[in-house]
N, C-alpha and C. Protein backbone atom coordinates (compact mmCIF):
# COMPACT_ATOMS: atom_id res chain seq x y z
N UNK A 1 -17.80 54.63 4.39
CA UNK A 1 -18.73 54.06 5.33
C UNK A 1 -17.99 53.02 6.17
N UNK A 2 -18.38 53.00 7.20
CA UNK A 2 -17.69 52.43 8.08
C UNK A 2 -18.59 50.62 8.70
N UNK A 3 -18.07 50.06 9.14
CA UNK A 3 -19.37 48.43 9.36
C UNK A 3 -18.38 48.24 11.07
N UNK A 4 -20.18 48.77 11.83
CA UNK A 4 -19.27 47.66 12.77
C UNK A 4 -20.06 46.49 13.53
N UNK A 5 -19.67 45.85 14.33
CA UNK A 5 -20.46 44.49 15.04
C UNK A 5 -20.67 45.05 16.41
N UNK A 6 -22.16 45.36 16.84
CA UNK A 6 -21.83 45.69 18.03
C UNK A 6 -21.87 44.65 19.29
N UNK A 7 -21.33 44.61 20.70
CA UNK A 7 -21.41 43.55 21.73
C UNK A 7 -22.82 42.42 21.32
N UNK A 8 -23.85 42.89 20.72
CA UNK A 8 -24.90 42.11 20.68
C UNK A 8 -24.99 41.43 19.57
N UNK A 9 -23.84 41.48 18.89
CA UNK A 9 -24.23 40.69 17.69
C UNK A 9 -24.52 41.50 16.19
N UNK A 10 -25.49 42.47 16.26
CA UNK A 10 -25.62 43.34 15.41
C UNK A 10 -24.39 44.05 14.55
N UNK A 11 -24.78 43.73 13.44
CA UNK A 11 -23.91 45.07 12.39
C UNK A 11 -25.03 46.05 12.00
N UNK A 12 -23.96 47.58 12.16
CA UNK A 12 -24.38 48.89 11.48
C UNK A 12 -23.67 49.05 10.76
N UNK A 13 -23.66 50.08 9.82
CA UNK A 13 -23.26 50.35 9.02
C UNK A 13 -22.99 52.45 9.71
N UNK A 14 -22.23 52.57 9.43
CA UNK A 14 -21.89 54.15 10.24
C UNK A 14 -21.83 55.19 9.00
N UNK A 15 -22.14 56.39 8.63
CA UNK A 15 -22.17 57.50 7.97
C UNK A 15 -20.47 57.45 7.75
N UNK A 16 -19.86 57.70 6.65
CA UNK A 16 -18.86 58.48 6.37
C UNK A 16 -18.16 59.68 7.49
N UNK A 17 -18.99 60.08 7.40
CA UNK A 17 -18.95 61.60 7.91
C UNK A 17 -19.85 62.33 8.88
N UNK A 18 -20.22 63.19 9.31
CA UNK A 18 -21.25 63.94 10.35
C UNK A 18 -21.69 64.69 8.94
N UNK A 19 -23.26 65.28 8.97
CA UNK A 19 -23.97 65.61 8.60
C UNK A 19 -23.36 66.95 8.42
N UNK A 20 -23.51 67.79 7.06
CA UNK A 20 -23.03 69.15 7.09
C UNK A 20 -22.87 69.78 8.24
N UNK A 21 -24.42 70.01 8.65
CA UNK A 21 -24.69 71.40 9.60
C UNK A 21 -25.23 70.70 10.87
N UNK A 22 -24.95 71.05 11.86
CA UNK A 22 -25.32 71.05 13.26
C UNK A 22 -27.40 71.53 13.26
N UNK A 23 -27.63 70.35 14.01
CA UNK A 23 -29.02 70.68 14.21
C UNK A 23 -29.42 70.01 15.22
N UNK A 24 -31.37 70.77 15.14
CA UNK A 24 -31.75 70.32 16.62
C UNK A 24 -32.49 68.87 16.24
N UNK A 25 -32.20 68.44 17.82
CA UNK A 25 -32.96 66.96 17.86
C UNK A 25 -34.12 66.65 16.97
N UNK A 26 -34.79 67.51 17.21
CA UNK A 26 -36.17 67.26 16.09
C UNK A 26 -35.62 67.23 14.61
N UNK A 27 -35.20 68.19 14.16
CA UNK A 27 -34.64 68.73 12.76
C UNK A 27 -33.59 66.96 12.39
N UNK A 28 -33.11 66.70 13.55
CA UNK A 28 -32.23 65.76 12.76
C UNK A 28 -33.31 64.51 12.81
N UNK A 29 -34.21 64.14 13.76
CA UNK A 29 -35.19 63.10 13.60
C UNK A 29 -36.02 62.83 11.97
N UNK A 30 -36.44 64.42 11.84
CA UNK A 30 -37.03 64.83 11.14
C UNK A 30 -36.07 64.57 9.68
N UNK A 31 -34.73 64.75 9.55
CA UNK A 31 -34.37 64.64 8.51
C UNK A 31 -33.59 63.42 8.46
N UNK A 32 -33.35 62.70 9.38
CA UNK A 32 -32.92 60.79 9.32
C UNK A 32 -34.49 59.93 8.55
N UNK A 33 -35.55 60.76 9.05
CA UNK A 33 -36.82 59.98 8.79
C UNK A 33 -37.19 59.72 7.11
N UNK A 34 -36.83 60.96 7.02
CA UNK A 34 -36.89 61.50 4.99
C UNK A 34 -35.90 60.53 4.38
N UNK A 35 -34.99 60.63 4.57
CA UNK A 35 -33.99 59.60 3.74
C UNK A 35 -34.06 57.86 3.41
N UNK A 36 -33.64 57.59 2.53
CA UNK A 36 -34.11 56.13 1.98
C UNK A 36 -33.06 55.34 2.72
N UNK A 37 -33.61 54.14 2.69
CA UNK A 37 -32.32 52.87 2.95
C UNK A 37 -31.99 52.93 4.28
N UNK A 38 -33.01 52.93 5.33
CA UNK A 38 -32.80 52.96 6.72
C UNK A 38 -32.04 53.96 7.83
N UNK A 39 -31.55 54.70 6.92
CA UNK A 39 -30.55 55.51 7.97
C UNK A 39 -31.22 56.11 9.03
N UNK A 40 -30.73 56.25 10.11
CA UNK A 40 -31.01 56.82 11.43
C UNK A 40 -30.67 57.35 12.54
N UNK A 41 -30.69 57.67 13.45
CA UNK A 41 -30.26 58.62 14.71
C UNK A 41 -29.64 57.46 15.24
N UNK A 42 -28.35 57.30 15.81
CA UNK A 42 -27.90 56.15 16.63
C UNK A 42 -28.94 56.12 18.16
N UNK A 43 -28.45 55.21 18.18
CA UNK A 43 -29.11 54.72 19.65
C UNK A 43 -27.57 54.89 20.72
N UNK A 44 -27.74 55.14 22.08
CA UNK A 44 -26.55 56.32 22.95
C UNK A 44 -25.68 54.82 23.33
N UNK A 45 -26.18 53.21 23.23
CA UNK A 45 -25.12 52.67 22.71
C UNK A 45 -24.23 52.50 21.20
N UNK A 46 -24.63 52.32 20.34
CA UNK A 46 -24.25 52.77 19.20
C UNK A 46 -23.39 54.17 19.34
N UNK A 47 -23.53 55.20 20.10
CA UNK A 47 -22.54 56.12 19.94
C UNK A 47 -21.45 55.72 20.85
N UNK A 48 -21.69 55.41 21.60
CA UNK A 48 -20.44 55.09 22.85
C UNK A 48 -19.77 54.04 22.05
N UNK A 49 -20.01 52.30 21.56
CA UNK A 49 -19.67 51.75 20.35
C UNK A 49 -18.52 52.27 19.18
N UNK A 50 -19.18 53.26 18.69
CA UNK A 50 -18.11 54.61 17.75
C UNK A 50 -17.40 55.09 18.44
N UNK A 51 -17.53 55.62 19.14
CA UNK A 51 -16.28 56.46 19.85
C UNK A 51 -15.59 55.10 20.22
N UNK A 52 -15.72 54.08 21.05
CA UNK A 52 -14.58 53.30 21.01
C UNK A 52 -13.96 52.85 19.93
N UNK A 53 -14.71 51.83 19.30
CA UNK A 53 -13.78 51.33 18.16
C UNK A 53 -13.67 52.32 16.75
N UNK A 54 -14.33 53.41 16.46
CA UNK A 54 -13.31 53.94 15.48
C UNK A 54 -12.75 55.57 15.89
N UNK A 55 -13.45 56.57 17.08
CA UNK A 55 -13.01 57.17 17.32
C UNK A 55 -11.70 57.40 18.08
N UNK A 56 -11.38 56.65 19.18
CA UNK A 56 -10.21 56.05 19.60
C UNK A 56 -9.35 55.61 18.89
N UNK A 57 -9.36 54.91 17.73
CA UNK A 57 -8.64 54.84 16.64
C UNK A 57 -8.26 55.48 15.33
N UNK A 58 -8.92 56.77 15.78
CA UNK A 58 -8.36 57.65 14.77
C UNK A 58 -9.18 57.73 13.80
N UNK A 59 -10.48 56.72 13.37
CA UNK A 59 -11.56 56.74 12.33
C UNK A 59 -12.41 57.84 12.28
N UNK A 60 -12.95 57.84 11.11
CA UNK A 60 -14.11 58.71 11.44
C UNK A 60 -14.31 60.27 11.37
N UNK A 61 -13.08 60.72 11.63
CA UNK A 61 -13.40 62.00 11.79
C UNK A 61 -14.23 62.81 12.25
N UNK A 62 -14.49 62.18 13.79
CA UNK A 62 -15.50 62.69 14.75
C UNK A 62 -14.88 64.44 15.49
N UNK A 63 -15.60 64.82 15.95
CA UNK A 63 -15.29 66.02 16.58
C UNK A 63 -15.77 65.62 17.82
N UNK A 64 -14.51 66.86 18.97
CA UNK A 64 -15.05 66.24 20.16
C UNK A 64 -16.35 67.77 20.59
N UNK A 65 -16.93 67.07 20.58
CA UNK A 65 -18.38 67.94 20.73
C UNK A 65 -19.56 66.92 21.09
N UNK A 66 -21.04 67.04 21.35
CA UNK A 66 -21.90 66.56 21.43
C UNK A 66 -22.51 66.01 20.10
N UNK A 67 -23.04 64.29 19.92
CA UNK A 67 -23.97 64.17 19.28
C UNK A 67 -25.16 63.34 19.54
N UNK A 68 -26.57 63.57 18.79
CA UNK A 68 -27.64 63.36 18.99
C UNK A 68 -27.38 62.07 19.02
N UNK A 69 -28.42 61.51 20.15
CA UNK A 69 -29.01 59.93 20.04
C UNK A 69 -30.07 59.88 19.82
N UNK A 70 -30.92 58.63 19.17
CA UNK A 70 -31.85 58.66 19.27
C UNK A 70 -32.95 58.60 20.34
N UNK A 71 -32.11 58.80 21.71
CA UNK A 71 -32.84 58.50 23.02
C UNK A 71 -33.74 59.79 23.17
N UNK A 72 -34.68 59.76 23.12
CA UNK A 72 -35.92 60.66 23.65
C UNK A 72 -36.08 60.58 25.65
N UNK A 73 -35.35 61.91 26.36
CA UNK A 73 -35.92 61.73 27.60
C UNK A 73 -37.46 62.11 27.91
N UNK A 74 -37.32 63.33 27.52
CA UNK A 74 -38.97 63.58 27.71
C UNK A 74 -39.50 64.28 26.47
N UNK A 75 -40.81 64.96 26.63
CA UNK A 75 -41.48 65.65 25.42
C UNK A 75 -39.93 66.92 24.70
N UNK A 76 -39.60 67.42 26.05
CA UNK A 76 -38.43 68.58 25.51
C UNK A 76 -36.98 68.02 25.61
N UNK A 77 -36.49 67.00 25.93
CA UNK A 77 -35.36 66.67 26.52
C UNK A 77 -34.84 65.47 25.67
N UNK A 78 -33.80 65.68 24.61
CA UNK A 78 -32.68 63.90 24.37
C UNK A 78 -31.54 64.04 24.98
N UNK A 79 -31.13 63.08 24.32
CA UNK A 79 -29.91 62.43 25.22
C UNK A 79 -29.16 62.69 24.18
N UNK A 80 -27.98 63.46 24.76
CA UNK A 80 -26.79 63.43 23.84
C UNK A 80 -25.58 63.11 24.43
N UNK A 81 -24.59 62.09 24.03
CA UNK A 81 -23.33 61.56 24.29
C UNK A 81 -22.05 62.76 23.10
N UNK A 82 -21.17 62.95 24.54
CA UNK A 82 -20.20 64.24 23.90
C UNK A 82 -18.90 63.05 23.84
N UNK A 83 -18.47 63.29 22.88
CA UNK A 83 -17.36 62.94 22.51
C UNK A 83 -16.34 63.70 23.18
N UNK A 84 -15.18 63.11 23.98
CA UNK A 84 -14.04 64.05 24.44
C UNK A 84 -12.76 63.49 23.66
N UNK A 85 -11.24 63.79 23.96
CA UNK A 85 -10.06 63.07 23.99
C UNK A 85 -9.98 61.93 23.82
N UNK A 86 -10.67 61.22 25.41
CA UNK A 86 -10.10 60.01 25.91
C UNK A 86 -10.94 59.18 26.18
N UNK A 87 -12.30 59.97 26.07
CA UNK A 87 -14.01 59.22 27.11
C UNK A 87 -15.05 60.34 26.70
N UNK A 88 -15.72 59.49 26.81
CA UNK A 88 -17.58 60.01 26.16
C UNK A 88 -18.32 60.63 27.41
N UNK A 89 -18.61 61.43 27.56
CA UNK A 89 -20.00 61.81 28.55
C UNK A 89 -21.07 61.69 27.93
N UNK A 90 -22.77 61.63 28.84
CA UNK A 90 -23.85 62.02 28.13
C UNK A 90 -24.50 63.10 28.86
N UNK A 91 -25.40 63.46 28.56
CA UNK A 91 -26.06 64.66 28.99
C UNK A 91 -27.32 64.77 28.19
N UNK A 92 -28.68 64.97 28.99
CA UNK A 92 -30.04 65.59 28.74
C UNK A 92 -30.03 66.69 28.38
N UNK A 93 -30.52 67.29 27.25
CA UNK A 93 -30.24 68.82 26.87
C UNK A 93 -31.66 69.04 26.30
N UNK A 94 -32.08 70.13 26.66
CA UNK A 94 -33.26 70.73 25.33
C UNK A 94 -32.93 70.51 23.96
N UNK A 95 -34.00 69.61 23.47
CA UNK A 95 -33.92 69.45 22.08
C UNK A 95 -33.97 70.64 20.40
N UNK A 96 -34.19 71.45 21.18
CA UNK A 96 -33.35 73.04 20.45
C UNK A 96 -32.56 73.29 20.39
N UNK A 97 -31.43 71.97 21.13
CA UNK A 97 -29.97 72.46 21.44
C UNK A 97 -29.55 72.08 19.54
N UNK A 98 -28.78 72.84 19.10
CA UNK A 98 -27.84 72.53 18.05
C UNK A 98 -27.35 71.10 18.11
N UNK A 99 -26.76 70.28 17.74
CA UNK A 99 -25.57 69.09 17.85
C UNK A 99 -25.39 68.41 16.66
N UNK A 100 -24.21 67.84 16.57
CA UNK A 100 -23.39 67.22 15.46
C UNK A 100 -24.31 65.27 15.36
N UNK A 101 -24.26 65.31 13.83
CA UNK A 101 -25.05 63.97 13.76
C UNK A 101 -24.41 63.04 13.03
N UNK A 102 -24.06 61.62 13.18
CA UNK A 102 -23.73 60.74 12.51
C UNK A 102 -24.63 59.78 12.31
N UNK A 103 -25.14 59.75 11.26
CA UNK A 103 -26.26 58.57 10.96
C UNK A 103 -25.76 57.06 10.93
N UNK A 104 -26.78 56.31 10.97
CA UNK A 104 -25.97 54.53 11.23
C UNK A 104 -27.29 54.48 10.74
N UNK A 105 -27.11 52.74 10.46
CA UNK A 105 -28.49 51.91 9.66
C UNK A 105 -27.72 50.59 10.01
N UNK A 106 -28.88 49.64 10.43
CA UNK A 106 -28.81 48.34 10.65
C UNK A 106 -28.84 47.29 9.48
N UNK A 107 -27.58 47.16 9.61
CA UNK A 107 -27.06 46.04 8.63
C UNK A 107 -27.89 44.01 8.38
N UNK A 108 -27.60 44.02 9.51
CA UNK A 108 -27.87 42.61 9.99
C UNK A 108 -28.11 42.53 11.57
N UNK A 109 -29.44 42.11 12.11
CA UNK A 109 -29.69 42.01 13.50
C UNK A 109 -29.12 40.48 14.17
């Protein structure tokens, strides 16, 4: 598990790892919600956050692919930030889309 401080002051606490299997926005809402001890869908700062300080550094063992935020655009639409090389994109996708998940939980606000 990983701890980090983000610009605001806040510590998370970051997943080990990405979630076995690739799933859809709902499916991963749906299964961050079930689990004990706060864990949750990052928020699309919290992912940008990771990719700098531990993906850039080699932590983590992120893939460069898309993962879920917890940003809801509309009834059918989240926000997902793709991990590349060098820099993050985001992108609105149908929430049926598949994507890779790293859970975080708030440590200290």
């Amino acid at each position: 598990m990983f701890e980090l401080t983000l610009s605001s002051g806040t510590k998370i606490q970051v997943a080990q790892e990405d979630l076995e299997t690739t799933m859809s926005w709902t499916e991963a809402q749906n299964h961050s919600s079930s689990l004990m001890d706060g864990w949750r869908l990052p928020t699309t700062g919290e992912l940008v956050w990771m990719f700098k300080e531990l993906h850039l550094n080699g932590q983590g063992s992120f893939h460069e692919t898309g993962y879920w935020s917890s940003a809801q655009f509309s009834e059918y639409e989240a926000r997902l930030i793709i991990f590349n090389k060098f820099s993050t994109g985001s992108g609105t996708i149908t929430k049926q889309h598949k994507a890779r998940i790293r859970l975080v939980r708030t440590v200290s606000a």
